[in-house]
C-alpha atoms as a PDB file:
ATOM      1  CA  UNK A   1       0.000   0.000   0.000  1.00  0.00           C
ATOM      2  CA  UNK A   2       1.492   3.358  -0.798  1.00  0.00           C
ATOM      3  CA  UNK A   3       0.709   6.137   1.274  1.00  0.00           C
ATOM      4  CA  UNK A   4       0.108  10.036  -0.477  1.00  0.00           C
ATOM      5  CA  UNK A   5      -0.941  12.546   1.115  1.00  0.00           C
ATOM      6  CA  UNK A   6      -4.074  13.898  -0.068  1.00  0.00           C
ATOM      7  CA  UNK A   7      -5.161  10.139  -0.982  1.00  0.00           C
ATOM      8  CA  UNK A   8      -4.568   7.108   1.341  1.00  0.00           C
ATOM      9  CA  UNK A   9      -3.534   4.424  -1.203  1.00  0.00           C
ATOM     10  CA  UNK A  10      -3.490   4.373  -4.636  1.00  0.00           C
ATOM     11  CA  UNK A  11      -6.152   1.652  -4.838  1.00  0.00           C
ATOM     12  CA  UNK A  12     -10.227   2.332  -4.480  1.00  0.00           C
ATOM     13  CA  UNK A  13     -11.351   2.679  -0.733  1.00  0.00           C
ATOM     14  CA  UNK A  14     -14.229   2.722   1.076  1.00  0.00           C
ATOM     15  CA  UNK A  15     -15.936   1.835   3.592  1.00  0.00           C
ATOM     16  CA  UNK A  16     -17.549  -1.798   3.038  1.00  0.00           C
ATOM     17  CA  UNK A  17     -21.253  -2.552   3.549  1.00  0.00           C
ATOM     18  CA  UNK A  18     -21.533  -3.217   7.123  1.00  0.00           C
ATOM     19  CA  UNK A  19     -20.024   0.312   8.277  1.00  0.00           C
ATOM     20  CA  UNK A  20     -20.884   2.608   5.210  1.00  0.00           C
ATOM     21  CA  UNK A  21     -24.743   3.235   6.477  1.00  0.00           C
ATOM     22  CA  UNK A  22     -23.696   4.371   9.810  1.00  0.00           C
ATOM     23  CA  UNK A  23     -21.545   6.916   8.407  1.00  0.00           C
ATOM     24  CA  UNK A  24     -23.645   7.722   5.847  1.00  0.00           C
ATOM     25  CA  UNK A  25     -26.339   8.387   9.035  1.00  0.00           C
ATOM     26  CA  UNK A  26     -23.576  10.209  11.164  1.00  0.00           C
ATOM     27  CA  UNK A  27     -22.659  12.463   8.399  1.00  0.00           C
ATOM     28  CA  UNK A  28     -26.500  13.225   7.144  1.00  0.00           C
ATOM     29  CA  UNK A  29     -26.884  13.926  10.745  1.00  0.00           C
ATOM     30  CA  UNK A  30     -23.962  16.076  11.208  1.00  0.00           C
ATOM     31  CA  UNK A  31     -25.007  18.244   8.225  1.00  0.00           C
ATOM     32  CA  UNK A  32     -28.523  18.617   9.377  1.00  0.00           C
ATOM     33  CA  UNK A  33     -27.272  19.685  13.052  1.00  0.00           C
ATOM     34  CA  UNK A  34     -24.946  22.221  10.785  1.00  0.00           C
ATOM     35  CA  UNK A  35     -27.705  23.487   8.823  1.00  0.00           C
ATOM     36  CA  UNK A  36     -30.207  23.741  11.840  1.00  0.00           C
ATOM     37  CA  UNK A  37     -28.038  24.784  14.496  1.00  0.00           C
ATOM     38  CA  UNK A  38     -25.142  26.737  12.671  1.00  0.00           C
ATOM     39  CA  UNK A  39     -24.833  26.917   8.913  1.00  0.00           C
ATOM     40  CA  UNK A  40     -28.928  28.326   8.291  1.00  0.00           C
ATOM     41  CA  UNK A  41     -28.909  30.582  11.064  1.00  0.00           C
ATOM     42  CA  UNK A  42     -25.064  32.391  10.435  1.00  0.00           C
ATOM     43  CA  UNK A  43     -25.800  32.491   6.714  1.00  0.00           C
ATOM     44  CA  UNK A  44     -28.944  34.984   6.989  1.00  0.00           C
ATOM     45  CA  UNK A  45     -27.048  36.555   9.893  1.00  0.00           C
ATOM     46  CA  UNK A  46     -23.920  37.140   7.935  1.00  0.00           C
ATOM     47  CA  UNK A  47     -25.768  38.602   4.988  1.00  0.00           C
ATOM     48  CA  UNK A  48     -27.893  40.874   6.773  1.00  0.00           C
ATOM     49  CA  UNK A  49     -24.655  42.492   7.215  1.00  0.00           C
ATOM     50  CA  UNK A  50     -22.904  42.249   3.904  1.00  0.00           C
ATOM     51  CA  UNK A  51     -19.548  43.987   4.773  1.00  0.00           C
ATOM     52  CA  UNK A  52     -18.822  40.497   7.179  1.00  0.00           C
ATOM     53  CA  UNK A  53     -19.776  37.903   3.774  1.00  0.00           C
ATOM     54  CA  UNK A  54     -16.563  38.599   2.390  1.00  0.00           C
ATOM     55  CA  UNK A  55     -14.864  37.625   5.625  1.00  0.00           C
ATOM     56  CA  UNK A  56     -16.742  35.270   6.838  1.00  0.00           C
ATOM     57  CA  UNK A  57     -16.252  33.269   3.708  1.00  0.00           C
ATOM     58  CA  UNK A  58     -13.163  33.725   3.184  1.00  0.00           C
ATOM     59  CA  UNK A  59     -12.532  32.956   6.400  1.00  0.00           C
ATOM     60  CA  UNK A  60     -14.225  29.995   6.963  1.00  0.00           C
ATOM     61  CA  UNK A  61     -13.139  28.567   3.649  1.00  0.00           C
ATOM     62  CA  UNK A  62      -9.630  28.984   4.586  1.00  0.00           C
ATOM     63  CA  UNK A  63      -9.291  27.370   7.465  1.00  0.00           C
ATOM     64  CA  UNK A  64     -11.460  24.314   6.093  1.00  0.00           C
ATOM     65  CA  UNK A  65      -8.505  23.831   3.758  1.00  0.00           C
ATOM     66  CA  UNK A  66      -5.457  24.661   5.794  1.00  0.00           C
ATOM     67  CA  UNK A  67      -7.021  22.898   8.732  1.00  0.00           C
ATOM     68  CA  UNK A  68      -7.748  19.734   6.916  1.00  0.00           C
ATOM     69  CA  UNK A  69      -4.684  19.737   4.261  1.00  0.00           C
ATOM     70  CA  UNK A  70      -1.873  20.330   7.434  1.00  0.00           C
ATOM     71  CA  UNK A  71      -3.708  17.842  10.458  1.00  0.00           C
ATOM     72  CA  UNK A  72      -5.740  15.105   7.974  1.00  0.00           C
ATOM     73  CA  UNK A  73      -3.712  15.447   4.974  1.00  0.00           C
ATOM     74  CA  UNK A  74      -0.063  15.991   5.796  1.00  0.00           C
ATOM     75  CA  UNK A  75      -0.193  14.995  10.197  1.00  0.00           C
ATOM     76  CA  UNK A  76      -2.706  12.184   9.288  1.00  0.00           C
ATOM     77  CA  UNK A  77      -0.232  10.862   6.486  1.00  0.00           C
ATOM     78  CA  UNK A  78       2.784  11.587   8.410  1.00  0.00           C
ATOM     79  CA  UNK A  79       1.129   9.015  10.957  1.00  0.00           C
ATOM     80  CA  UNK A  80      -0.059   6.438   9.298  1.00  0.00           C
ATOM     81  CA  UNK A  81       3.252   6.083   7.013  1.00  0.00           C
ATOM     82  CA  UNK A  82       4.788   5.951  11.056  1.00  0.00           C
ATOM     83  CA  UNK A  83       2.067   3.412  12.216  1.00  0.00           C
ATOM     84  CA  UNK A  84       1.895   1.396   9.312  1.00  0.00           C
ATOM     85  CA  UNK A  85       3.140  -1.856  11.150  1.00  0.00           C
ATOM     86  CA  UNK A  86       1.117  -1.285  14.153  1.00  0.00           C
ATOM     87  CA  UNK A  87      -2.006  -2.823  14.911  1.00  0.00           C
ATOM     88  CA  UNK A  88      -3.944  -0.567  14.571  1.00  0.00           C
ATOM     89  CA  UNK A  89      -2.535   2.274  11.732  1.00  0.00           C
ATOM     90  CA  UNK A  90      -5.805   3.892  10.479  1.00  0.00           C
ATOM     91  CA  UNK A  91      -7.219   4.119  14.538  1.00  0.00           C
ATOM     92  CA  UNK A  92      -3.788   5.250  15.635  1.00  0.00           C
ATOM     93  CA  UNK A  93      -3.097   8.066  13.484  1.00  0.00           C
ATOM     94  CA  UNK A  94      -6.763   9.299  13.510  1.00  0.00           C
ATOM     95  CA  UNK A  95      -6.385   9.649  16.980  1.00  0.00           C
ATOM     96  CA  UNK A  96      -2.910  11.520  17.371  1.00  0.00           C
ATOM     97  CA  UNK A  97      -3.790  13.875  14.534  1.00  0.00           C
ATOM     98  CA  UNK A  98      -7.056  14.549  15.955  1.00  0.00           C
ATOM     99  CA  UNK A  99      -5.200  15.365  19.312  1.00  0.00           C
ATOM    100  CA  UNK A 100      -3.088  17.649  18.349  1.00  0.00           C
ATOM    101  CA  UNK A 101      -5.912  19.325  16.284  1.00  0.00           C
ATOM    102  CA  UNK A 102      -7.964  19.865  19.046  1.00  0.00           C
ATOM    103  CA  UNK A 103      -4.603  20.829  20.897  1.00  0.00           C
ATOM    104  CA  UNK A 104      -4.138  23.291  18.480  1.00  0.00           C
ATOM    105  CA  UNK A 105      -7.385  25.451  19.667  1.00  0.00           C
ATOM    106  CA  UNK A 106      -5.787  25.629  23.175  1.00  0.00           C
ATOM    107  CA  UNK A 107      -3.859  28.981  21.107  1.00  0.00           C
ATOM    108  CA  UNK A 108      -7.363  30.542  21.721  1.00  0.00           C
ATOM    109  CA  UNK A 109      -6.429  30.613  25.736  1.00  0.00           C
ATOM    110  CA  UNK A 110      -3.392  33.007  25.110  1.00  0.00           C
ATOM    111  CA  UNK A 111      -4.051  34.299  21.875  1.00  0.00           C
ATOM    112  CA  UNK A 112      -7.967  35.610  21.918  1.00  0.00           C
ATOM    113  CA  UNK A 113      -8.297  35.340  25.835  1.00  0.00           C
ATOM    114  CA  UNK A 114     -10.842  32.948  25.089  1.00  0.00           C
ATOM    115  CA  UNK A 115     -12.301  31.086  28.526  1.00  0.00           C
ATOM    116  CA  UNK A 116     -10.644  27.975  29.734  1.00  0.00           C
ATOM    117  CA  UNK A 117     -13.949  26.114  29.797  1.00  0.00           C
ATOM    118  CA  UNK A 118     -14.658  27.257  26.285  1.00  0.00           C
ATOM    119  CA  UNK A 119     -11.466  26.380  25.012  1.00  0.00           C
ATOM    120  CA  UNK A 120     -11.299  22.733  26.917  1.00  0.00           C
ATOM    121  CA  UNK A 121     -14.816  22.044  25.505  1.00  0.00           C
ATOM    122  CA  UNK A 122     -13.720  23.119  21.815  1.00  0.00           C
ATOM    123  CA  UNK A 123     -10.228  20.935  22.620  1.00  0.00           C
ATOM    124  CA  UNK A 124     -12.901  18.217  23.141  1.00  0.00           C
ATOM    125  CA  UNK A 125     -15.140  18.544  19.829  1.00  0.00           C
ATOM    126  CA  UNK A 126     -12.862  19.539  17.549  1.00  0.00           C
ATOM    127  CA  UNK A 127     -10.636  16.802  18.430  1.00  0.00           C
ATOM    128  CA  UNK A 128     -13.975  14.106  17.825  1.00  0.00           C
ATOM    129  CA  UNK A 129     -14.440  16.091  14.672  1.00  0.00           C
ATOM    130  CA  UNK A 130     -11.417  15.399  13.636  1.00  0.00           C
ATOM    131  CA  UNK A 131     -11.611  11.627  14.303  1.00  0.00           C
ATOM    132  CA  UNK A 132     -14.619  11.898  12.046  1.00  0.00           C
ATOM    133  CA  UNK A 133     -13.163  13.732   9.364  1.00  0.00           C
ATOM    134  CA  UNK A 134     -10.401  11.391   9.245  1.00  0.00           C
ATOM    135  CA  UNK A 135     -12.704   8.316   8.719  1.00  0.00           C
ATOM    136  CA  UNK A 136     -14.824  10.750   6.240  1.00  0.00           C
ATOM    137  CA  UNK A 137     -11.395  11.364   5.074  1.00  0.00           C
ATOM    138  CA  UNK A 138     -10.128   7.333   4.410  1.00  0.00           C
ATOM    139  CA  UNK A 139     -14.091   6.183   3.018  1.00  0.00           C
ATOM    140  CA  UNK A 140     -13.614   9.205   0.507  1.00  0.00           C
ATOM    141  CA  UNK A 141      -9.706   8.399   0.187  1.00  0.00           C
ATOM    142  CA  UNK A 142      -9.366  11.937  -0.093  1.00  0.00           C
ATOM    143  CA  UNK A 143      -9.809  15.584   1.475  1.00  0.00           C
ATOM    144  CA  UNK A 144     -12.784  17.218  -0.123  1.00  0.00           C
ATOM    145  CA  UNK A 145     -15.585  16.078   1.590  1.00  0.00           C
ATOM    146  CA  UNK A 146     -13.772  16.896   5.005  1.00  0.00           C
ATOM    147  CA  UNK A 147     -12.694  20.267   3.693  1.00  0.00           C
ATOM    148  CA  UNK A 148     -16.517  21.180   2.621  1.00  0.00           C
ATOM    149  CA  UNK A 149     -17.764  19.800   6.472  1.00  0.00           C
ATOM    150  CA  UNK A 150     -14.937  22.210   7.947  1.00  0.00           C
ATOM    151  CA  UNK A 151     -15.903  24.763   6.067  1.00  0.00           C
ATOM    152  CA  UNK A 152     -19.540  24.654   6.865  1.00  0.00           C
ATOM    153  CA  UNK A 153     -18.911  24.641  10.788  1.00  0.00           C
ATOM    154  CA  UNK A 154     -16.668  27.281  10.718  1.00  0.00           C
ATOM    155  CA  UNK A 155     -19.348  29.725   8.017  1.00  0.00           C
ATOM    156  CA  UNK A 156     -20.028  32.017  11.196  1.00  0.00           C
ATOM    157  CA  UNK A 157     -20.326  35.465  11.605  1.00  0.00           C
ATOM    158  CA  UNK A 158     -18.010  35.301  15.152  1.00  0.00           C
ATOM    159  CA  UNK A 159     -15.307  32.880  13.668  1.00  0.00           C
ATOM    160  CA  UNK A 160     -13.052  35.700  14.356  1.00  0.00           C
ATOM    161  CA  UNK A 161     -14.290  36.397  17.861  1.00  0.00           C
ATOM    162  CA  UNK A 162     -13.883  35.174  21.027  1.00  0.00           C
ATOM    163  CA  UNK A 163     -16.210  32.233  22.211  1.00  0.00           C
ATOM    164  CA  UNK A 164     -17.713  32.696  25.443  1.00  0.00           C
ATOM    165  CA  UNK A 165     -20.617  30.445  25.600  1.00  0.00           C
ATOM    166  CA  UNK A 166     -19.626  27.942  27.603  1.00  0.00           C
ATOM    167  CA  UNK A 167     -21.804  24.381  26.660  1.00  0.00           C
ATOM    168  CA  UNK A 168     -23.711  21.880  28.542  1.00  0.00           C
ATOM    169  CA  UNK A 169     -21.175  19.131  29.342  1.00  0.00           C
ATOM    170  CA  UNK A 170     -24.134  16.708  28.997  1.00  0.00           C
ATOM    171  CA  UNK A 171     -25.579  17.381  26.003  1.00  0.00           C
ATOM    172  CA  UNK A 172     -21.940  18.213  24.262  1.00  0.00           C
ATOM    173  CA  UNK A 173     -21.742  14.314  25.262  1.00  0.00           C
ATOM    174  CA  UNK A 174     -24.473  13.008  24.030  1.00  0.00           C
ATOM    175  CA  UNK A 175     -24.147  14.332  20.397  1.00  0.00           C
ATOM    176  CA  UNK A 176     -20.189  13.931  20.010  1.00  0.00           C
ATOM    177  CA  UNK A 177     -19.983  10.575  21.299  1.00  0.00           C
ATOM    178  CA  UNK A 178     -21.724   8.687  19.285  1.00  0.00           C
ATOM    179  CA  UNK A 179     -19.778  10.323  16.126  1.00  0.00           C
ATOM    180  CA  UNK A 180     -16.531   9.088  18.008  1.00  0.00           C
ATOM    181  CA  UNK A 181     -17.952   5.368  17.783  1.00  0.00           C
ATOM    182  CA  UNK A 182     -19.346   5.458  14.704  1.00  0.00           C
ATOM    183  CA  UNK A 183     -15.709   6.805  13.068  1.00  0.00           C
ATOM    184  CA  UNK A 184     -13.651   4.821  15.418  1.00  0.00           C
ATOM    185  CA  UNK A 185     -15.725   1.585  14.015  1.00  0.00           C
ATOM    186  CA  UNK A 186     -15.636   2.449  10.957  1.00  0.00           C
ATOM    187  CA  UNK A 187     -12.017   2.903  10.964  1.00  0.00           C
ATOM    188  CA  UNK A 188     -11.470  -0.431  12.525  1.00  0.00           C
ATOM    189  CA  UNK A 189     -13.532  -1.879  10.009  1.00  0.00           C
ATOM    190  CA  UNK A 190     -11.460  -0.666   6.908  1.00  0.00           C
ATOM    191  CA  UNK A 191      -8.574  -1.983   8.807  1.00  0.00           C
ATOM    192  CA  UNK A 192      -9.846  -5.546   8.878  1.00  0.00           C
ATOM    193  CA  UNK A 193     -10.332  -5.015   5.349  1.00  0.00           C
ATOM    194  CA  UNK A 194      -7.213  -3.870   4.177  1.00  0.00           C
ATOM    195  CA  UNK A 195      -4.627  -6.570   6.597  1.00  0.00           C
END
Protein backbone atom coordinates (compact mmCIF):
# COMPACT_ATOMS: atom_id res chain seq x y z
CA UNK A 1 0.00 0.00 0.00
CA UNK A 2 1.49 3.36 -0.80
CA UNK A 3 0.71 6.14 1.27
CA UNK A 4 0.11 10.04 -0.48
CA UNK A 5 -0.94 12.55 1.12
CA UNK A 6 -4.07 13.90 -0.07
CA UNK A 7 -5.16 10.14 -0.98
CA UNK A 8 -4.57 7.11 1.34
CA UNK A 9 -3.53 4.42 -1.20
CA UNK A 10 -3.49 4.37 -4.64
CA UNK A 11 -6.15 1.65 -4.84
CA UNK A 12 -10.23 2.33 -4.48
CA UNK A 13 -11.35 2.68 -0.73
CA UNK A 14 -14.23 2.72 1.08
CA UNK A 15 -15.94 1.83 3.59
CA UNK A 16 -17.55 -1.80 3.04
CA UNK A 17 -21.25 -2.55 3.55
CA UNK A 18 -21.53 -3.22 7.12
CA UNK A 19 -20.02 0.31 8.28
CA UNK A 20 -20.88 2.61 5.21
CA UNK A 21 -24.74 3.23 6.48
CA UNK A 22 -23.70 4.37 9.81
CA UNK A 23 -21.54 6.92 8.41
CA UNK A 24 -23.64 7.72 5.85
CA UNK A 25 -26.34 8.39 9.04
CA UNK A 26 -23.58 10.21 11.16
CA UNK A 27 -22.66 12.46 8.40
CA UNK A 28 -26.50 13.23 7.14
CA UNK A 29 -26.88 13.93 10.75
CA UNK A 30 -23.96 16.08 11.21
CA UNK A 31 -25.01 18.24 8.22
CA UNK A 32 -28.52 18.62 9.38
CA UNK A 33 -27.27 19.68 13.05
CA UNK A 34 -24.95 22.22 10.79
CA UNK A 35 -27.71 23.49 8.82
CA UNK A 36 -30.21 23.74 11.84
CA UNK A 37 -28.04 24.78 14.50
CA UNK A 38 -25.14 26.74 12.67
CA UNK A 39 -24.83 26.92 8.91
CA UNK A 40 -28.93 28.33 8.29
CA UNK A 41 -28.91 30.58 11.06
CA UNK A 42 -25.06 32.39 10.44
CA UNK A 43 -25.80 32.49 6.71
CA UNK A 44 -28.94 34.98 6.99
CA UNK A 45 -27.05 36.55 9.89
CA UNK A 46 -23.92 37.14 7.93
CA UNK A 47 -25.77 38.60 4.99
CA UNK A 48 -27.89 40.87 6.77
CA UNK A 49 -24.66 42.49 7.22
CA UNK A 50 -22.90 42.25 3.90
CA UNK A 51 -19.55 43.99 4.77
CA UNK A 52 -18.82 40.50 7.18
CA UNK A 53 -19.78 37.90 3.77
CA UNK A 54 -16.56 38.60 2.39
CA UNK A 55 -14.86 37.62 5.63
CA UNK A 56 -16.74 35.27 6.84
CA UNK A 57 -16.25 33.27 3.71
CA UNK A 58 -13.16 33.72 3.18
CA UNK A 59 -12.53 32.96 6.40
CA UNK A 60 -14.23 30.00 6.96
CA UNK A 61 -13.14 28.57 3.65
CA UNK A 62 -9.63 28.98 4.59
CA UNK A 63 -9.29 27.37 7.46
CA UNK A 64 -11.46 24.31 6.09
CA UNK A 65 -8.50 23.83 3.76
CA UNK A 66 -5.46 24.66 5.79
CA UNK A 67 -7.02 22.90 8.73
CA UNK A 68 -7.75 19.73 6.92
CA UNK A 69 -4.68 19.74 4.26
CA UNK A 70 -1.87 20.33 7.43
CA UNK A 71 -3.71 17.84 10.46
CA UNK A 72 -5.74 15.10 7.97
CA UNK A 73 -3.71 15.45 4.97
CA UNK A 74 -0.06 15.99 5.80
CA UNK A 75 -0.19 15.00 10.20
CA UNK A 76 -2.71 12.18 9.29
CA UNK A 77 -0.23 10.86 6.49
CA UNK A 78 2.78 11.59 8.41
CA UNK A 79 1.13 9.01 10.96
CA UNK A 80 -0.06 6.44 9.30
CA UNK A 81 3.25 6.08 7.01
CA UNK A 82 4.79 5.95 11.06
CA UNK A 83 2.07 3.41 12.22
CA UNK A 84 1.89 1.40 9.31
CA UNK A 85 3.14 -1.86 11.15
CA UNK A 86 1.12 -1.29 14.15
CA UNK A 87 -2.01 -2.82 14.91
CA UNK A 88 -3.94 -0.57 14.57
CA UNK A 89 -2.53 2.27 11.73
CA UNK A 90 -5.80 3.89 10.48
CA UNK A 91 -7.22 4.12 14.54
CA UNK A 92 -3.79 5.25 15.63
CA UNK A 93 -3.10 8.07 13.48
CA UNK A 94 -6.76 9.30 13.51
CA UNK A 95 -6.38 9.65 16.98
CA UNK A 96 -2.91 11.52 17.37
CA UNK A 97 -3.79 13.87 14.53
CA UNK A 98 -7.06 14.55 15.95
CA UNK A 99 -5.20 15.37 19.31
CA UNK A 100 -3.09 17.65 18.35
CA UNK A 101 -5.91 19.33 16.28
CA UNK A 102 -7.96 19.87 19.05
CA UNK A 103 -4.60 20.83 20.90
CA UNK A 104 -4.14 23.29 18.48
CA UNK A 105 -7.38 25.45 19.67
CA UNK A 106 -5.79 25.63 23.17
CA UNK A 107 -3.86 28.98 21.11
CA UNK A 108 -7.36 30.54 21.72
CA UNK A 109 -6.43 30.61 25.74
CA UNK A 110 -3.39 33.01 25.11
CA UNK A 111 -4.05 34.30 21.88
CA UNK A 112 -7.97 35.61 21.92
CA UNK A 113 -8.30 35.34 25.84
CA UNK A 114 -10.84 32.95 25.09
CA UNK A 115 -12.30 31.09 28.53
CA UNK A 116 -10.64 27.97 29.73
CA UNK A 117 -13.95 26.11 29.80
CA UNK A 118 -14.66 27.26 26.28
CA UNK A 119 -11.47 26.38 25.01
CA UNK A 120 -11.30 22.73 26.92
CA UNK A 121 -14.82 22.04 25.51
CA UNK A 122 -13.72 23.12 21.81
CA UNK A 123 -10.23 20.93 22.62
CA UNK A 124 -12.90 18.22 23.14
CA UNK A 125 -15.14 18.54 19.83
CA UNK A 126 -12.86 19.54 17.55
CA UNK A 127 -10.64 16.80 18.43
CA UNK A 128 -13.98 14.11 17.83
CA UNK A 129 -14.44 16.09 14.67
CA UNK A 130 -11.42 15.40 13.64
CA UNK A 131 -11.61 11.63 14.30
CA UNK A 132 -14.62 11.90 12.05
CA UNK A 133 -13.16 13.73 9.36
CA UNK A 134 -10.40 11.39 9.24
CA UNK A 135 -12.70 8.32 8.72
CA UNK A 136 -14.82 10.75 6.24
CA UNK A 137 -11.39 11.36 5.07
CA UNK A 138 -10.13 7.33 4.41
CA UNK A 139 -14.09 6.18 3.02
CA UNK A 140 -13.61 9.20 0.51
CA UNK A 141 -9.71 8.40 0.19
CA UNK A 142 -9.37 11.94 -0.09
CA UNK A 143 -9.81 15.58 1.47
CA UNK A 144 -12.78 17.22 -0.12
CA UNK A 145 -15.58 16.08 1.59
CA UNK A 146 -13.77 16.90 5.01
CA UNK A 147 -12.69 20.27 3.69
CA UNK A 148 -16.52 21.18 2.62
CA UNK A 149 -17.76 19.80 6.47
CA UNK A 150 -14.94 22.21 7.95
CA UNK A 151 -15.90 24.76 6.07
CA UNK A 152 -19.54 24.65 6.87
CA UNK A 153 -18.91 24.64 10.79
CA UNK A 154 -16.67 27.28 10.72
CA UNK A 155 -19.35 29.73 8.02
CA UNK A 156 -20.03 32.02 11.20
CA UNK A 157 -20.33 35.47 11.60
CA UNK A 158 -18.01 35.30 15.15
CA UNK A 159 -15.31 32.88 13.67
CA UNK A 160 -13.05 35.70 14.36
CA UNK A 161 -14.29 36.40 17.86
CA UNK A 162 -13.88 35.17 21.03
CA UNK A 163 -16.21 32.23 22.21
CA UNK A 164 -17.71 32.70 25.44
CA UNK A 165 -20.62 30.45 25.60
CA UNK A 166 -19.63 27.94 27.60
CA UNK A 167 -21.80 24.38 26.66
CA UNK A 168 -23.71 21.88 28.54
CA UNK A 169 -21.18 19.13 29.34
CA UNK A 170 -24.13 16.71 29.00
CA UNK A 171 -25.58 17.38 26.00
CA UNK A 172 -21.94 18.21 24.26
CA UNK A 173 -21.74 14.31 25.26
CA UNK A 174 -24.47 13.01 24.03
CA UNK A 175 -24.15 14.33 20.40
CA UNK A 176 -20.19 13.93 20.01
CA UNK A 177 -19.98 10.58 21.30
CA UNK A 178 -21.72 8.69 19.28
CA UNK A 179 -19.78 10.32 16.13
CA UNK A 180 -16.53 9.09 18.01
CA UNK A 181 -17.95 5.37 17.78
CA UNK A 182 -19.35 5.46 14.70
CA UNK A 183 -15.71 6.80 13.07
CA UNK A 184 -13.65 4.82 15.42
CA UNK A 185 -15.72 1.58 14.01
CA UNK A 186 -15.64 2.45 10.96
CA UNK A 187 -12.02 2.90 10.96
CA UNK A 188 -11.47 -0.43 12.53
CA UNK A 189 -13.53 -1.88 10.01
CA UNK A 190 -11.46 -0.67 6.91
CA UNK A 191 -8.57 -1.98 8.81
CA UNK A 192 -9.85 -5.55 8.88
CA UNK A 193 -10.33 -5.02 5.35
CA UNK A 194 -7.21 -3.87 4.18
CA UNK A 195 -4.63 -6.57 6.60
Amino acid sequence: MTIRTTNITTERIGFRRHTRLPLIVMTIVMVLLMLIDNVLPNFVQVFHHPATILAVTLTAVMAGVFEELSCRGLLFSGLLAFSQNSRHPFISSAIWSSLIFGCLHLFNIISEGQGVEVTVQQVFYAAVIGVFFAAIRVAANGLLIPIILHSMIDFTPNITSVSSSVMDWTSLLIVFIPILVVALWGLWAEERVLK
